[in-house]
C-alpha atoms as a PDB file:
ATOM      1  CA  UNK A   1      93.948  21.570  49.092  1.00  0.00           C
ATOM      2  CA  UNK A   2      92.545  22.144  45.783  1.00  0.00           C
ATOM      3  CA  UNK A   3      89.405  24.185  44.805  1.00  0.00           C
ATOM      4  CA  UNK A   4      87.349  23.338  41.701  1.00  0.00           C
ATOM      5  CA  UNK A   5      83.675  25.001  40.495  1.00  0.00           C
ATOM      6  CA  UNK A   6      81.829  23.353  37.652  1.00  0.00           C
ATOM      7  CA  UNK A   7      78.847  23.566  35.769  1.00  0.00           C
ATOM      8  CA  UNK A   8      76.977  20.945  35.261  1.00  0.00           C
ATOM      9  CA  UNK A   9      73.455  20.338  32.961  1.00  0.00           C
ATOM     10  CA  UNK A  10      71.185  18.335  31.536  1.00  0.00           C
ATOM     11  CA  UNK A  11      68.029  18.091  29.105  1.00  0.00           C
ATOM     12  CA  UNK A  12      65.805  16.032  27.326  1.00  0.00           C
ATOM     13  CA  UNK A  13      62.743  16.314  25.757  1.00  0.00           C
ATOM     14  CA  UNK A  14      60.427  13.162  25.357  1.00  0.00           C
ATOM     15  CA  UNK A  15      57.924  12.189  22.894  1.00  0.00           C
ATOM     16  CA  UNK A  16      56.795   8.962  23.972  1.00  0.00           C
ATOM     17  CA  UNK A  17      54.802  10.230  27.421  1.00  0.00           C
ATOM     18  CA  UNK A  18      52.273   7.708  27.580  1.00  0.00           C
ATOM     19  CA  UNK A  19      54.679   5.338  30.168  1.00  0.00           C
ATOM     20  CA  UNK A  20      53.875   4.964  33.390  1.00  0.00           C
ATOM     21  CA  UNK A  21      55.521   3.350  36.737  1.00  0.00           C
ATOM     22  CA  UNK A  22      58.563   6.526  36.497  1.00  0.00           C
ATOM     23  CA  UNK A  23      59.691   9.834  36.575  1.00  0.00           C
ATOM     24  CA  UNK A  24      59.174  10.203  32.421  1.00  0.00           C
ATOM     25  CA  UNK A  25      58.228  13.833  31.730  1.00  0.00           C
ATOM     26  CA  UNK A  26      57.764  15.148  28.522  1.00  0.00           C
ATOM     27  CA  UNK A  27      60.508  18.186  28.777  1.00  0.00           C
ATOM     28  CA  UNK A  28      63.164  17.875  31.705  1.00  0.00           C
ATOM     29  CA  UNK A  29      65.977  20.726  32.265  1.00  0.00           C
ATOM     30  CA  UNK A  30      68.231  21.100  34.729  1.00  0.00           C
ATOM     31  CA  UNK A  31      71.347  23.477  35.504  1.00  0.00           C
ATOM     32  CA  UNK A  32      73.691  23.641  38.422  1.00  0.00           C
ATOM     33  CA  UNK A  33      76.924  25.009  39.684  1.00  0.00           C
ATOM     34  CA  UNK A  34      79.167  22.744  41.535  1.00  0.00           C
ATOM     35  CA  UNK A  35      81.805  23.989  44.074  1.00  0.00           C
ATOM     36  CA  UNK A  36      84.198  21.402  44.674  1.00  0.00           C
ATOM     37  CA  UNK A  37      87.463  20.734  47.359  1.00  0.00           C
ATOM     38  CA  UNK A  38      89.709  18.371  47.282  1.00  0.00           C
ATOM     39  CA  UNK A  39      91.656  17.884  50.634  1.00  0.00           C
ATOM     40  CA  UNK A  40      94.832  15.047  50.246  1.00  0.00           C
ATOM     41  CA  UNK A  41      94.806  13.775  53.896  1.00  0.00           C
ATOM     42  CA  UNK A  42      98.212  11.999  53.068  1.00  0.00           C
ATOM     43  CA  UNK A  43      99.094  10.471  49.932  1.00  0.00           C
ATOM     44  CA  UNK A  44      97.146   7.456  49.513  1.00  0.00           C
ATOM     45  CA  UNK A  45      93.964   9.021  50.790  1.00  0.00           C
ATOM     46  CA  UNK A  46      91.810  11.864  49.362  1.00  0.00           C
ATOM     47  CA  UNK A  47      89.094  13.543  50.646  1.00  0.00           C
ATOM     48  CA  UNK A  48      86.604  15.526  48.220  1.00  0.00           C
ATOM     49  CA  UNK A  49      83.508  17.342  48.781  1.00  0.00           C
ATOM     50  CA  UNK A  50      80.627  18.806  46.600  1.00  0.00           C
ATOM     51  CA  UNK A  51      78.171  21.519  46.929  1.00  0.00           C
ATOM     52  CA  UNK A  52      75.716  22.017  44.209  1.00  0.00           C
ATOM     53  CA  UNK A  53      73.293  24.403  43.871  1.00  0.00           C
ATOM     54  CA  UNK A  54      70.751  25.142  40.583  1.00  0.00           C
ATOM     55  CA  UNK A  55      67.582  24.931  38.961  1.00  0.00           C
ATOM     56  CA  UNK A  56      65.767  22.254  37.290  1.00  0.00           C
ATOM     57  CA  UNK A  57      62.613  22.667  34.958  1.00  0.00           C
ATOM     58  CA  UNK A  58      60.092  19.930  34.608  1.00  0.00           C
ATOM     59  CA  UNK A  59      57.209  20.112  32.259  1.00  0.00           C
ATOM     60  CA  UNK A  60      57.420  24.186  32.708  1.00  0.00           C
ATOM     61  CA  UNK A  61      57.293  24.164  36.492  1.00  0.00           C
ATOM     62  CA  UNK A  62      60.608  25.459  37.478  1.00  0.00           C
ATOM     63  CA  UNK A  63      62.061  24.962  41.171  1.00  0.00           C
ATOM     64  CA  UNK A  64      65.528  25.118  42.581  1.00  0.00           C
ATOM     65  CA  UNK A  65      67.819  21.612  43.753  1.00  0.00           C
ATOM     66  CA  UNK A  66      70.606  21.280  45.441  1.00  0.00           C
ATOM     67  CA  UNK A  67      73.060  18.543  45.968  1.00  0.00           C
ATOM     68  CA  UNK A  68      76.172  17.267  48.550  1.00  0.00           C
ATOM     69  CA  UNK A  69      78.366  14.513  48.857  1.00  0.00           C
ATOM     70  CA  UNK A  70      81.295  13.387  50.416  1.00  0.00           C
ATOM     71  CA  UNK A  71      83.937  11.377  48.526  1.00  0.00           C
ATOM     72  CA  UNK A  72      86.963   9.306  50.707  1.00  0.00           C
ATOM     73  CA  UNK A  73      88.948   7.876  48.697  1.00  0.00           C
ATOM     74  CA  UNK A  74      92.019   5.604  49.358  1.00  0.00           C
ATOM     75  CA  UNK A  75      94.458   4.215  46.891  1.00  0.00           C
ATOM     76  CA  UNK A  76      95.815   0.150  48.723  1.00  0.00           C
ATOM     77  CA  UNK A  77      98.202  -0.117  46.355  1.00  0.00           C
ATOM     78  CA  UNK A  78      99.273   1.028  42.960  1.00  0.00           C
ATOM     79  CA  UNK A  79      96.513  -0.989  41.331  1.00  0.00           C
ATOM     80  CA  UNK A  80      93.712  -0.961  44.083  1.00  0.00           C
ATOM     81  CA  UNK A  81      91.562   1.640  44.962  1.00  0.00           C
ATOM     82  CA  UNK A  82      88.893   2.040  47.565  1.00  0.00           C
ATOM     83  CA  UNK A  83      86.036   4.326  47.804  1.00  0.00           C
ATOM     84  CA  UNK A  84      82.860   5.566  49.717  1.00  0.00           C
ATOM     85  CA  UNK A  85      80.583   8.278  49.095  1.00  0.00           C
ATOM     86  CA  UNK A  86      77.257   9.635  50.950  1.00  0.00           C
ATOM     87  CA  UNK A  87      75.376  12.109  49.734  1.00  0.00           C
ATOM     88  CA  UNK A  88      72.024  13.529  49.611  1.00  0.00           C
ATOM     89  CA  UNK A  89      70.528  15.730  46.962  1.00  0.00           C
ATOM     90  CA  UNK A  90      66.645  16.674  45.676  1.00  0.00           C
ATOM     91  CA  UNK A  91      67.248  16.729  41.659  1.00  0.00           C
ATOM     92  CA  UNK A  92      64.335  14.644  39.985  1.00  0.00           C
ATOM     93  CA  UNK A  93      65.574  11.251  38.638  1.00  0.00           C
ATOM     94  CA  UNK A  94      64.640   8.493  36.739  1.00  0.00           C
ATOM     95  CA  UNK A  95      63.555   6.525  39.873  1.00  0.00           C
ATOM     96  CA  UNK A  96      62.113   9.400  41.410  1.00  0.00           C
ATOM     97  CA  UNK A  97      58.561  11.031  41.339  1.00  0.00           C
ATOM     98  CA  UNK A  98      59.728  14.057  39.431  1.00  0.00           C
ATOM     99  CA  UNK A  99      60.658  17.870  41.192  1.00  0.00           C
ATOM    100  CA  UNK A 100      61.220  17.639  44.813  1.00  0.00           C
ATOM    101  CA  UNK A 101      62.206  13.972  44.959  1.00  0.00           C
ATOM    102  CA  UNK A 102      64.777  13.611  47.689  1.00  0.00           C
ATOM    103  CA  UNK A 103      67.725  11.052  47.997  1.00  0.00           C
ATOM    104  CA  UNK A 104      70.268   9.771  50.448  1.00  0.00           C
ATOM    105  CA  UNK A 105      72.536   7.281  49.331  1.00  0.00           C
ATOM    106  CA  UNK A 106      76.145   5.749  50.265  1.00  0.00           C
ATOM    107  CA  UNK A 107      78.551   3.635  48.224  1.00  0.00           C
ATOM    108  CA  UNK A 108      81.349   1.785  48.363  1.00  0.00           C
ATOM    109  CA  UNK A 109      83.575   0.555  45.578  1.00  0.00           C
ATOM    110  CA  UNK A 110      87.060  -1.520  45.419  1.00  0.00           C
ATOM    111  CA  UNK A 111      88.479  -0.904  41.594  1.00  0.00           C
ATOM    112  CA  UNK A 112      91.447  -3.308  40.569  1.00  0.00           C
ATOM    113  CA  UNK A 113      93.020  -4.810  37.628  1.00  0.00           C
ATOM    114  CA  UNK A 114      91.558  -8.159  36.322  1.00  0.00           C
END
């Protein structure tokens, strides 16, 4: 098993605030520490999972987030890999109303050469 921690951020600030229809503050920040395992199940399939936990600051009005997900992911042969991934997390976003905004999601992906 491996362990990882990470810190993760981001920040803009915005000068065009006049659109409407998405999460488009005028000054976004966010911070947050990420504790990561990785857990090789055998050795074509992987198992990592993510905790995060920070703050984010939107406009001035600061409030905490926190994030998880779940990563499984396989390797069918040298050149083909699979993936899926659920998480959930509450970190504003682009699609989102701003602070607060929940999310669930799950993905799949199949990489290989072309």
């Amino acid at each position: 098993a491996t362990l990882g921690l990470q810190w993760y951020g981001r920040r803009f600030k915005n000068d065009n605030v006049s659109t409407v229809g998405y999460f488009n503050p005028e000054r976004f920040h966010e911070q947050q520490l990420r504790f990561i395992l990785g857990y090789p199940m055998n050795p074509n399939l992987v198992l990592r999972a993510t905790l995060s936990v920070g703050t984010q600051t939107v406009n001035n009005d600061s409030t905490g987030t926190s994030a998880m997900d779940i990563l499984l992911d396989s390797r069918l042969r040298r050149d083909r890999r699979a993936q899926i991934k659920l998480g959930h997390g509450d970190s504003a976003a682009f699609n989102s109303t701003g602070a607060g905004y929940r999310q669930s999601y799950v993905s799949a992906s199949l990489s290989m050469p072309w």
